[in-house]
Structure formats: structure tokens, C-alpha cells
Protein backbone atom coordinates (compact mmCIF):
# COMPACT_ATOMS: atom_id res chain seq x y z
CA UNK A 1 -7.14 -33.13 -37.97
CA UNK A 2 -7.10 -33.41 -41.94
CA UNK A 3 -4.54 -32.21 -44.25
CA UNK A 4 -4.14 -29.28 -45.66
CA UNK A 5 -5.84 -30.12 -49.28
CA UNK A 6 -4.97 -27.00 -50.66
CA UNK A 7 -1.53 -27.37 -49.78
CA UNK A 8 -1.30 -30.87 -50.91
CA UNK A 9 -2.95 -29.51 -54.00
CA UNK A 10 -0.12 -27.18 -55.02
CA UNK A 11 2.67 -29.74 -54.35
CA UNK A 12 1.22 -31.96 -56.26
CA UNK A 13 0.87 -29.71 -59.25
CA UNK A 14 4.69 -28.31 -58.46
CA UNK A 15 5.86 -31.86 -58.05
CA UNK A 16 4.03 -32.91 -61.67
CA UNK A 17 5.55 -29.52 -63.26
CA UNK A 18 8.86 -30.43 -61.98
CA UNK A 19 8.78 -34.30 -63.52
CA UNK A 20 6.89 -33.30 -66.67
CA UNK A 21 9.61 -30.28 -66.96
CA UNK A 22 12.30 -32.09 -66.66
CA UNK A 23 11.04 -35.10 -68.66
CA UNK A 24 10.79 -32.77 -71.91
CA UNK A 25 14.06 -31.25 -71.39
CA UNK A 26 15.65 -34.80 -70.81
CA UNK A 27 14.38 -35.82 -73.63
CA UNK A 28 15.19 -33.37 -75.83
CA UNK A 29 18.50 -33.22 -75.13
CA UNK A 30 19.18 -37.11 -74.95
CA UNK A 31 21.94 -37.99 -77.02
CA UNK A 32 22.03 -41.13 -79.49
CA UNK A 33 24.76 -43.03 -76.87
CA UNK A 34 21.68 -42.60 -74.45
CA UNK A 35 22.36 -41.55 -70.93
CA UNK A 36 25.69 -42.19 -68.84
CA UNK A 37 25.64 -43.27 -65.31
CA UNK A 38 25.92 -40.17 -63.51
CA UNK A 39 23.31 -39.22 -65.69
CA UNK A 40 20.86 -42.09 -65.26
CA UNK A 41 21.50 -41.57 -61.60
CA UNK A 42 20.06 -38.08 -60.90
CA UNK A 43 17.33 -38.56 -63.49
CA UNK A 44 16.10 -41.67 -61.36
CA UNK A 45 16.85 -39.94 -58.29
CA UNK A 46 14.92 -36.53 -59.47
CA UNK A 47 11.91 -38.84 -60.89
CA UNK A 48 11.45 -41.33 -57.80
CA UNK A 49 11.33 -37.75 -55.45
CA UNK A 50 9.63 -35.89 -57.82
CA UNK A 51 6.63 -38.98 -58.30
CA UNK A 52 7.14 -39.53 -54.33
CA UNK A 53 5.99 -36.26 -53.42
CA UNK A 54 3.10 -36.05 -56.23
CA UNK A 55 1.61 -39.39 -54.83
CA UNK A 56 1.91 -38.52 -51.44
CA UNK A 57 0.25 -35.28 -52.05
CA UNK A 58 -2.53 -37.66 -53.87
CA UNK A 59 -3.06 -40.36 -51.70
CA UNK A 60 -4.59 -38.19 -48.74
CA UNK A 61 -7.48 -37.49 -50.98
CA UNK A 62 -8.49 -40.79 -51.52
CA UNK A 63 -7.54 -42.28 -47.63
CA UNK A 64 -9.34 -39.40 -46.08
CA UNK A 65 -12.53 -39.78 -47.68
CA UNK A 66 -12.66 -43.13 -45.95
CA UNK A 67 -14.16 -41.12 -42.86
CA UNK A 68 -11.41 -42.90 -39.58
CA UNK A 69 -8.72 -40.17 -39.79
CA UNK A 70 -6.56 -41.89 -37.20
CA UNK A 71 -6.50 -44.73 -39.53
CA UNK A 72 -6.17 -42.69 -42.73
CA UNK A 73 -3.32 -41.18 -40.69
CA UNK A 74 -1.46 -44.41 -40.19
CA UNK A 75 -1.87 -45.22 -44.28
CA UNK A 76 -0.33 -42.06 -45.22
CA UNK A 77 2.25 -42.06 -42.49
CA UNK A 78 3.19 -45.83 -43.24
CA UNK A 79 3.23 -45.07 -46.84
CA UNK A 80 5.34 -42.11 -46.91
CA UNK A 81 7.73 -43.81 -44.78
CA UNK A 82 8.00 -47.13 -46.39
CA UNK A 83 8.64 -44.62 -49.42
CA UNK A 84 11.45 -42.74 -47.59
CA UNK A 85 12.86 -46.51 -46.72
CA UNK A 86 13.10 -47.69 -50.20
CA UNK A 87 14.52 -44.56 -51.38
CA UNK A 88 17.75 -44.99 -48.20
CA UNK A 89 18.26 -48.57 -49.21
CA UNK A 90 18.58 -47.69 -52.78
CA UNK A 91 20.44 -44.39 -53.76
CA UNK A 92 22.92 -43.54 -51.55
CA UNK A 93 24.90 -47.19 -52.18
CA UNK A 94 24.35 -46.31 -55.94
CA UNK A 95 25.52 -42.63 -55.30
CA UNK A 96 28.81 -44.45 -53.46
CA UNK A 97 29.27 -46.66 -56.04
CA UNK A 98 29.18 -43.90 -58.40
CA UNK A 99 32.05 -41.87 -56.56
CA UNK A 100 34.13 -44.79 -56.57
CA UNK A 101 33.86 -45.79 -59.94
CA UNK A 102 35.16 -41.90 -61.04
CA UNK A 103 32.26 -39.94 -60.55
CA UNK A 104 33.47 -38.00 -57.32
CA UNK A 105 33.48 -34.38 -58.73
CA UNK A 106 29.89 -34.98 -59.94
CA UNK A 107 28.57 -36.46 -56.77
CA UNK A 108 30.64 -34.80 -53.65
CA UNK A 109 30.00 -35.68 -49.83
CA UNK A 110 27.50 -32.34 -49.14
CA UNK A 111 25.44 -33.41 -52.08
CA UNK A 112 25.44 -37.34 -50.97
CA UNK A 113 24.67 -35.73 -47.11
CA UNK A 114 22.51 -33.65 -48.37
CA UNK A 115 20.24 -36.32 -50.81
CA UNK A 116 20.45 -38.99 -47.91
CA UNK A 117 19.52 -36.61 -45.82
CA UNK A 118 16.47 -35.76 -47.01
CA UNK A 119 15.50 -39.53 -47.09
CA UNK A 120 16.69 -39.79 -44.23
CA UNK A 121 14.45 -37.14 -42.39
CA UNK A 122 11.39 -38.11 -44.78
CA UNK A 123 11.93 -41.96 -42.70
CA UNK A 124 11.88 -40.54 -39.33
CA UNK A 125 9.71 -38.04 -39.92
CA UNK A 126 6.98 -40.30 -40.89
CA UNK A 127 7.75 -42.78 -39.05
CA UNK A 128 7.23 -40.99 -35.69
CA UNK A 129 3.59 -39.69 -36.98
CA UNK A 130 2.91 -42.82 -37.79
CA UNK A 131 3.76 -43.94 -34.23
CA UNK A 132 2.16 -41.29 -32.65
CA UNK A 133 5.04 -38.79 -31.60
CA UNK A 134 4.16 -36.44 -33.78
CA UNK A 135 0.87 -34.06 -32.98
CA UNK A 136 0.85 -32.05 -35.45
CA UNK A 137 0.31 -34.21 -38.42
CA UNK A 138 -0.97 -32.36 -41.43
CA UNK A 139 2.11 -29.50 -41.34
CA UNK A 140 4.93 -32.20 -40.60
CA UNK A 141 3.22 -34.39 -43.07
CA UNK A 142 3.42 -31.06 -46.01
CA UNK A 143 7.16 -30.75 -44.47
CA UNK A 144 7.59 -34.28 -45.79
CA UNK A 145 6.64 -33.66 -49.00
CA UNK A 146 8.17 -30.30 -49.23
CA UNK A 147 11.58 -31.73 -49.03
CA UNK A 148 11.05 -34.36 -52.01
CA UNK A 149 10.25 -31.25 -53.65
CA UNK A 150 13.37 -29.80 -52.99
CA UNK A 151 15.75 -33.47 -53.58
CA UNK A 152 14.02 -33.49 -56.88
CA UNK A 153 14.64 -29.60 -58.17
CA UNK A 154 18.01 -30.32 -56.60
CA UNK A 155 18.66 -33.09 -58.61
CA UNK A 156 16.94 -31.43 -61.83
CA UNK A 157 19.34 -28.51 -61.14
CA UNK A 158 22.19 -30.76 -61.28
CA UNK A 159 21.44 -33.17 -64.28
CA UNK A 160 20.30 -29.91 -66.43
CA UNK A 161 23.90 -27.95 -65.22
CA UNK A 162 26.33 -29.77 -64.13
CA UNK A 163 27.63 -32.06 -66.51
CA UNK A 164 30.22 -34.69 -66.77
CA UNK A 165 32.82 -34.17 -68.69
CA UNK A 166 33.75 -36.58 -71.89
């Protein structure tokens, strides 16, 4: 079974609207201090989901066209989850380390639950297609990237309103 180009199609355009978006509105509103942590935080956060899900959505077109599907399977599977991985062992200590330092009103426990979370689910997800415990590839595969679609509007949302206060 193949992905759903179409579908990985549209996310990538949404996920490259969402990035390019927020990279024009970021800039223009960039202040001569520069960023401050909370700040650098979510923009990282929003632009390592945002480019996760528009090279995910990407990289099917090029492994597919290889003609072994189980093996272009295991490429995309392995490479979304290895993705997923980095992402875990990366923000949430840098989310923690940004409630202890005085940054807990910007960053509360649903939204550190919730941003984990979706890493979190992007890991196993993947992880069990790639081992084979998942039959229906293509639509848990589009699930995958769905919800990098939403951690990265999420943390647009959040960097464009809410604001720390100096």
C-alpha cells in the first residue's frame, strides 16, 4: 500500500505555509534585543515540527519511487521516528528548564503534556509501523504528520499571542 500523495501533498504545502508564515511575522516583529528565551523556545519548537512534517510529507515521494514498498516503508517509518526521538530528547528538558528558570506562566504542565505528547505519540506511532504492528500504514503514517501540524500552529499560536511580560 502507498501513501496517500495527495494527502502528503497538502501537508506539505500547509506545513511550508505555516513556517514561511510565521517566519515573516517573526521577523517583522523581532525586536533589536533579539529574541528572549521563551521566545527562542517556541520559535525552535514551531520550526523543527513545522520542517518535520514538510519533510516527512516529502520524503515518501522520493523512497517510493524506489519500487520495494516494504522497504520504502521501513525508511519512512525509521525516519519519522528517529525524528520524533530527537525532538523527546530535546524540548521537553529545555521546556523544564524554562519553567524553572521563571517561565512557568508561559509554559504550564497541559501545554508541556500536550507538546511531549505529541512527540511522544509521533515515536510510538512510527515506531510500531516500522516494526510491523501497524497495518494500516499510509493513514497512521498522515496521522503522524498531522499532529506536527498541529504542535507547530500550536506553538505559532502561542509565540504570536501569548507574550512574556517585561
Amino acid at each position: 500500500m502507498e501513501p496517500n500523495f495527495e494527502a502528503l501533498s497538502l501537508i506539505a504545502e500547509v506545513a511550508l505555509g505555516i513556517v514561511g508564515f510565521s517566519a515573516v511575522l517573526i521577523g517583522l516583529s523581532r525586536s533589536a534585543e533579539g529574541f528572549d528565551e521563551p521566545d527562542k523556545f517556541r520559535i525552535q519548537l514551531l520550526s523543527y515540527s513545522g520542517f518535520g512534517a514538510l519533510f516527512a510529507a516529502l520524503l515518501p515521494f522520493a523512497v517510493f519511487d524506489l519500487g520495494d514498498k516494504n522497504c520504502a516503508w521501513q525508511v519512512v517509518s525509521w525516519s519519522l521516528a528517529s525524528y520524533a526521538f530527537i525532538g523527546i530528547s530535546v524540548f521537553p528538558r529545555r521546556m523544564l528548564r524554562l519553567r524553572m528558570s521563571g517561565h512557568a506562566a508561559l509554559f504550564p504542565l497541559h501545554i508541556f503534556a500536550f507538546q511531549t505528547g505529541i512527540f511522544t505519540l509521533v515515536f510510538i506511532l512510527s515506531f510500531l509501523m516500522s516494526a510491523g504492528w501497524i497495518e494500516s500504514l499510509a493513514t497512521c503514517y498522515t496521522v503522524c504528520l498531522l499532529l506536527f501540524l498541529v504542535q507547530s500552529s500550536v506553538a505559532f499560536f502561542r509565540t504570536m499571542f501569548i507574550r512574556s511580560i517585561n
